[in-house]
Every structure is written in C-alpha cells, then in structure tokens.
Protein backbone atom coordinates (compact mmCIF):
# COMPACT_ATOMS: atom_id res chain seq x y z
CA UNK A 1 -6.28 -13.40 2.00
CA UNK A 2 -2.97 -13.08 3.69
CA UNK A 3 -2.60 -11.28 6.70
CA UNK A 4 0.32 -9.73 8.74
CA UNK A 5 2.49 -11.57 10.82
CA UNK A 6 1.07 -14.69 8.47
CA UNK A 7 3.38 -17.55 8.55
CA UNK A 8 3.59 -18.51 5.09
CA UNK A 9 5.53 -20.70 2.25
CA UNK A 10 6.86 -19.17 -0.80
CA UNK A 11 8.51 -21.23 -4.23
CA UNK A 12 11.72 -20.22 -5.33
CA UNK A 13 13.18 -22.22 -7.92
CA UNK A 14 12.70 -26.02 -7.03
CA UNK A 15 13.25 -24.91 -3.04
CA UNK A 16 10.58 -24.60 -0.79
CA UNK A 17 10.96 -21.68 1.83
CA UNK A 18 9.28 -20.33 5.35
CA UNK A 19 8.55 -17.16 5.65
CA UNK A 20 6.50 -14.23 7.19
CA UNK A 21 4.17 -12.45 5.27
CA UNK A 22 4.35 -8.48 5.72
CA UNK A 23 2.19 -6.66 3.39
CA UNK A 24 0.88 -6.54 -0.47
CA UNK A 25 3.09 -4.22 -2.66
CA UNK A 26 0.93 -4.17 -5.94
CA UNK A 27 1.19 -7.70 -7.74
CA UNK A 28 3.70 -8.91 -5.23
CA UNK A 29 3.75 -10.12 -1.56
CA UNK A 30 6.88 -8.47 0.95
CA UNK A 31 8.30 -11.45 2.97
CA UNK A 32 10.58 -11.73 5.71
CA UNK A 33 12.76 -14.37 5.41
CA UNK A 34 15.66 -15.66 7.32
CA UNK A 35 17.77 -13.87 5.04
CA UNK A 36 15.87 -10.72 5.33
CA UNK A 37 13.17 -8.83 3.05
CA UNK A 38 11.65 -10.38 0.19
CA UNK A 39 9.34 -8.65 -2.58
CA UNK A 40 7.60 -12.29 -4.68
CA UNK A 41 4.80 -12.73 -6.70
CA UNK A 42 1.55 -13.37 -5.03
CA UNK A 43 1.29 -16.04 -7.34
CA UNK A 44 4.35 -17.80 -5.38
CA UNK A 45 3.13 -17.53 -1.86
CA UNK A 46 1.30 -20.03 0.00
CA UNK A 47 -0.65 -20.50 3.27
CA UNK A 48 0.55 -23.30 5.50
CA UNK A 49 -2.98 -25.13 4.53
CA UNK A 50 -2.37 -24.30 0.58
CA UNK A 51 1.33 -26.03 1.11
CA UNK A 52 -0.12 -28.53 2.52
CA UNK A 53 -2.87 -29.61 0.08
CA UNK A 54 -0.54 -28.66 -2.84
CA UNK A 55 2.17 -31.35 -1.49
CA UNK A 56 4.68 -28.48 -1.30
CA UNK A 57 5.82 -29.20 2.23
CA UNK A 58 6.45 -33.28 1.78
CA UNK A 59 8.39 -32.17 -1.36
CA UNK A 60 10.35 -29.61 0.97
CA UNK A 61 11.05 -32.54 3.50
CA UNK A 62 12.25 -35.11 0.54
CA UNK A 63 14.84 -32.53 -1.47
CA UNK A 64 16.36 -32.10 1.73
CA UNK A 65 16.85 -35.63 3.13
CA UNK A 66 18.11 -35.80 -0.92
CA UNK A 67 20.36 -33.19 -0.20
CA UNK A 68 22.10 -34.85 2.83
CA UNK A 69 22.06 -38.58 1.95
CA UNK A 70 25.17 -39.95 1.65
C-alpha cells in the first residue's frame, strides 16, 4: 500500500524515474515528478524496496552511465 508523501519509482518506457506518490485515482497512481503531475498505472509504480528487489534501480544507474559514455 502506497502512502502520501511516499517516495516512489515509476517505469516509463525503458527509463526509470523518482517520484512522489500523491493519491490513488481509480486504476492509476497521481505522481509528482520533477516535471510536475503524473496520473500512471498502479501497475507501473514501485516502492523503493520493490525497485530494489526487481533490479529496477541498478538498471536506472547502468542506462545512464550508457547514456554519457563517450
């Protein structure tokens, strides 16, 4: 169960993203990102402990020292 004021992680695409949870809407979770409000599927959201068992946040780490090497 997420809770307000949750830090969270949320999938988008092949990127892995930080976020605040704010509050259910139906089937989806509202976010606030750095970019500002977000409305994802629950299915898409992640506690920092489920990131971490899933592998999502090493992946994170990797496609962005990808993204920079030179």
């Amino acid at each position: 169960m997420l809770h307000p004021n949750q830090t969270v992680y949320y999938t988008s695409g092949p990127f892995v993203q930080e976020a605040t949870f704010i509050s259910h809407d139906g089937p989806n979770c509202v976010l606030q990102t750095k970019l500002g409000t977000l409305k994802i599927r629950k299915g898409r959201v992640f506690t920092v402990q489920e990131a971490n068992e899933q592998g999502l946040l090493n992946r994170d780490i990797t496609r962005i020292h990808e993204a920079f090497a030179v």
